[in-house]
N, C-alpha and C. Protein backbone atom coordinates (compact mmCIF):
# COMPACT_ATOMS: atom_id res chain seq x y z
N UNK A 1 -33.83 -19.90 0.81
CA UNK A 1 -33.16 -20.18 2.07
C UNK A 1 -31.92 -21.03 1.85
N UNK A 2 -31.92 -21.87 0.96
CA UNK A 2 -30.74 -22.78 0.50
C UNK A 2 -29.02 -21.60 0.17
N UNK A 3 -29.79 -20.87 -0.39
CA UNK A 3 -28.70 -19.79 -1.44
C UNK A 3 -28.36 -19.58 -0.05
N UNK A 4 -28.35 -18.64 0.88
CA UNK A 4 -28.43 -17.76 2.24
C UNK A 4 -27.74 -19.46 2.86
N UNK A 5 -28.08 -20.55 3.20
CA UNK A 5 -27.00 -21.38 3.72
C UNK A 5 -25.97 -21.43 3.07
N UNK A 6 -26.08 -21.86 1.82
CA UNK A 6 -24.90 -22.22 1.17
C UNK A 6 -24.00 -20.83 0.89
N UNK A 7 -24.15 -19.56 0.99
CA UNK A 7 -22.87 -18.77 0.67
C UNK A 7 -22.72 -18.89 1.92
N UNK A 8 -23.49 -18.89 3.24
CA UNK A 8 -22.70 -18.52 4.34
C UNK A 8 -21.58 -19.81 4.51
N UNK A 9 -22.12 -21.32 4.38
CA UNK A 9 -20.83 -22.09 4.56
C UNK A 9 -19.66 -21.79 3.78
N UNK A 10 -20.26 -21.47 2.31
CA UNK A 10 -18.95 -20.98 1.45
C UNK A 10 -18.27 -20.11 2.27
N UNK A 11 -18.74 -18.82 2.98
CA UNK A 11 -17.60 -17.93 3.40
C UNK A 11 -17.12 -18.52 4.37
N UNK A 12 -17.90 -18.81 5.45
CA UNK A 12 -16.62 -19.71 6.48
C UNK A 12 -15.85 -20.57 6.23
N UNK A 13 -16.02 -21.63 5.13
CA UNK A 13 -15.20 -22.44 4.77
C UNK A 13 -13.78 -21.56 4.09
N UNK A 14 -14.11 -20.49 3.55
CA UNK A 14 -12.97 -19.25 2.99
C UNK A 14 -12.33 -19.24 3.84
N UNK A 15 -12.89 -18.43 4.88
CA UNK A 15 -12.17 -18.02 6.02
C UNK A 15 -11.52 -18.74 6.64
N UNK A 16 -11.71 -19.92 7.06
CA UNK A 16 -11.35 -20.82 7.70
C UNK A 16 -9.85 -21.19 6.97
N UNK A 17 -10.06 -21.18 5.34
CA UNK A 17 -8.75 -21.66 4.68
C UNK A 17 -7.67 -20.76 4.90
N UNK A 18 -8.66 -19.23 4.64
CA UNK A 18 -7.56 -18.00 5.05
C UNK A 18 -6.69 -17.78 6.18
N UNK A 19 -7.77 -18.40 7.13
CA UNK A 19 -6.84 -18.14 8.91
C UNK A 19 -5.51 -19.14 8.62
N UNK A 20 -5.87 -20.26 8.30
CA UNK A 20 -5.05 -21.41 8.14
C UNK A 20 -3.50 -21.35 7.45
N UNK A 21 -3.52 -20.42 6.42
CA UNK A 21 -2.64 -19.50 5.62
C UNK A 21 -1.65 -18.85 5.95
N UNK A 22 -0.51 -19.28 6.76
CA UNK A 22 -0.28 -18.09 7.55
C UNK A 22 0.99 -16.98 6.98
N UNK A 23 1.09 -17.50 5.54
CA UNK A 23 2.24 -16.75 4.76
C UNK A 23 1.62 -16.12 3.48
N UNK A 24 0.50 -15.12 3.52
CA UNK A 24 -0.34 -14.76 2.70
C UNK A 24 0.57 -13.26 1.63
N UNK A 25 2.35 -13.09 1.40
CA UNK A 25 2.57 -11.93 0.60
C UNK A 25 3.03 -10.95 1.66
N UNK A 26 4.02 -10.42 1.12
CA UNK A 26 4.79 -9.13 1.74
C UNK A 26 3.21 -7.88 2.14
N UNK A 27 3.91 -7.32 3.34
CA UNK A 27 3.26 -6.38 3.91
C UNK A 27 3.36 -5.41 2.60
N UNK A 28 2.12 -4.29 2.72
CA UNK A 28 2.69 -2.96 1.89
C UNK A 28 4.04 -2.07 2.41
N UNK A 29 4.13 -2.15 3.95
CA UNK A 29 5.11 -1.11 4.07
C UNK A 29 6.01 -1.05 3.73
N UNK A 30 6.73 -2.52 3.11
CA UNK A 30 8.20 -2.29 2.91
C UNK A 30 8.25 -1.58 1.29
N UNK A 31 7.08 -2.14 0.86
CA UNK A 31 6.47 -1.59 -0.44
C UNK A 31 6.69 0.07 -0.56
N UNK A 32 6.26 0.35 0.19
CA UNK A 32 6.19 1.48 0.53
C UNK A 32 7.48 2.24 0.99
N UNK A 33 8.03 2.54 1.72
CA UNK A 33 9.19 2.71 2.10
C UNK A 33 10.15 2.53 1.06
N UNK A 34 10.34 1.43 0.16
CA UNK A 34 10.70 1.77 -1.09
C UNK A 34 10.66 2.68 -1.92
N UNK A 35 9.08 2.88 -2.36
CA UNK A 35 8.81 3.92 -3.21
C UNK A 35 8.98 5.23 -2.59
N UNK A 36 8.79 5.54 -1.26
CA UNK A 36 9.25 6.70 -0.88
C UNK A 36 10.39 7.12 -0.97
N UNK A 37 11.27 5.83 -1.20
CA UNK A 37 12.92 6.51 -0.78
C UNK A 37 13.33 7.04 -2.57
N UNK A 38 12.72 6.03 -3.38
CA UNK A 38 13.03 6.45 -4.58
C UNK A 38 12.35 7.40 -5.40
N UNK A 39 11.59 7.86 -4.48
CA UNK A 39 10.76 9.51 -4.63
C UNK A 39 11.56 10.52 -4.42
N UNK A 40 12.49 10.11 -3.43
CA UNK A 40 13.58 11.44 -2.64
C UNK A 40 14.43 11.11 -3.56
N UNK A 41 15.09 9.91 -3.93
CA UNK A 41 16.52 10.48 -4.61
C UNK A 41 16.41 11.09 -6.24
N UNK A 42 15.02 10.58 -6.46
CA UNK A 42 14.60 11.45 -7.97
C UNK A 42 14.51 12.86 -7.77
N UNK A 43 13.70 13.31 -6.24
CA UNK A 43 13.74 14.63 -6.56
C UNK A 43 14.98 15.26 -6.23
N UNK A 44 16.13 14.20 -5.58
CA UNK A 44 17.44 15.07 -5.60
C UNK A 44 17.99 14.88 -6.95
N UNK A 45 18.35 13.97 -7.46
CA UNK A 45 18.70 14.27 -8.34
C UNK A 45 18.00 15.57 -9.94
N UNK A 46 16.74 15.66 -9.42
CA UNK A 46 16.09 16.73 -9.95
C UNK A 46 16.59 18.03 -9.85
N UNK A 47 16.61 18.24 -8.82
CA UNK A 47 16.84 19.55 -8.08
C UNK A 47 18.54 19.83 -8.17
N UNK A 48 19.31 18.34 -8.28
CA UNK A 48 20.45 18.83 -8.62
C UNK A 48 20.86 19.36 -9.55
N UNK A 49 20.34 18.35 -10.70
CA UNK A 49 20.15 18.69 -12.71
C UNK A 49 19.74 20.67 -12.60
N UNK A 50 18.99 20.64 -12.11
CA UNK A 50 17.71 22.03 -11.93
C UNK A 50 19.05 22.79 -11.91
N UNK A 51 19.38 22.63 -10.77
CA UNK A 51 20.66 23.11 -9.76
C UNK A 51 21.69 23.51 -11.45
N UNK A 52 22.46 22.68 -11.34
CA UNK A 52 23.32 22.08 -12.89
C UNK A 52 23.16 23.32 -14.08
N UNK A 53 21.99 23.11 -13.98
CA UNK A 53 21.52 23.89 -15.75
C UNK A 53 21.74 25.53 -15.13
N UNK A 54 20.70 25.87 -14.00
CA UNK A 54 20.93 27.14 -13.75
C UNK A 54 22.47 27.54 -13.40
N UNK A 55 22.74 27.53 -13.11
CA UNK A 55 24.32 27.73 -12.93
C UNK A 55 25.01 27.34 -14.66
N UNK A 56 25.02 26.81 -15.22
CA UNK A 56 25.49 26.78 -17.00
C UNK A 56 24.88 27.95 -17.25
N UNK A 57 23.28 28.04 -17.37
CA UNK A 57 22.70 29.17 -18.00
C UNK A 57 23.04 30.57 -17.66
N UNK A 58 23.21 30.82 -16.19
CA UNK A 58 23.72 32.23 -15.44
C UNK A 58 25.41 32.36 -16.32
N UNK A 59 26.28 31.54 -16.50
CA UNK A 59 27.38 31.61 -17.47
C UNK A 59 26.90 32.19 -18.58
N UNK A 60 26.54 31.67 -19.03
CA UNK A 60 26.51 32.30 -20.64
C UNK A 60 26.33 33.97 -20.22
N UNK A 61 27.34 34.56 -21.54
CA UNK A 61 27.58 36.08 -21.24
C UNK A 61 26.18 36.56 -21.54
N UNK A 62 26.00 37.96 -21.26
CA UNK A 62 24.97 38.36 -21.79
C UNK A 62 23.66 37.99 -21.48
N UNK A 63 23.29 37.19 -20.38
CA UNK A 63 21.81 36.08 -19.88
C UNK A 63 21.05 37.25 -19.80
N UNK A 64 20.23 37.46 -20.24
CA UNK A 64 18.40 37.82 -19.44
C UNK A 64 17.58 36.62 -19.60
N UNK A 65 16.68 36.92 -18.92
CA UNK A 65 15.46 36.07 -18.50
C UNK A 65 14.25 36.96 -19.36
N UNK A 66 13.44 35.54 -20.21
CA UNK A 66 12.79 36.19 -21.17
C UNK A 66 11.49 36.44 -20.50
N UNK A 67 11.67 36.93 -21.31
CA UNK A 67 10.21 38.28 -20.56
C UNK A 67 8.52 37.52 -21.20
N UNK A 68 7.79 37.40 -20.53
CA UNK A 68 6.28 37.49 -20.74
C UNK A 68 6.01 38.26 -21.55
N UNK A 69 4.67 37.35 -23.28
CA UNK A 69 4.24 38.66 -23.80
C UNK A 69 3.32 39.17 -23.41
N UNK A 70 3.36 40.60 -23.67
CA UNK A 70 2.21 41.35 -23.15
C UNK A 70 0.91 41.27 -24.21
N UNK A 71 -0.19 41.13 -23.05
CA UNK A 71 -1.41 40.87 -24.15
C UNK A 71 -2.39 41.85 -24.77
């Protein structure tokens, strides 16, 4: 019965410090919103490179697209 008092004061006494706290660390969202934006300009710049190469490669004289071997 002691153990069962004593964590419960331990957690309220937690809590109590926690409420008290009132500058506990950046939200995730801005976190977030970050990483999203630098998700988009990787995949533009992906898609531009992508973009980039195909257009070099269609230059070169003579291009086919290599073929699958047959099994």
């Amino acid at each position: 019965m002691h153990l069962i008092a004593y964590l419960h004061i331990a957690l309220t006494t937690r809590l109590t410090e926690l409420r008290r706290d009132g500058e506990r660390g950046d939200s995730p969202v801005p976190t977030a919103v970050i990483i999203f934006g630098l998700v988009a300009v990787a995949m533009a710049v992906t898609g531009f490179a992508l973009a980039k190469a195909n257009d070099w490669m269609n230059a070169i004289p003579g291009n086919t697209a290599p073929q699958a071997p047959k099994p």
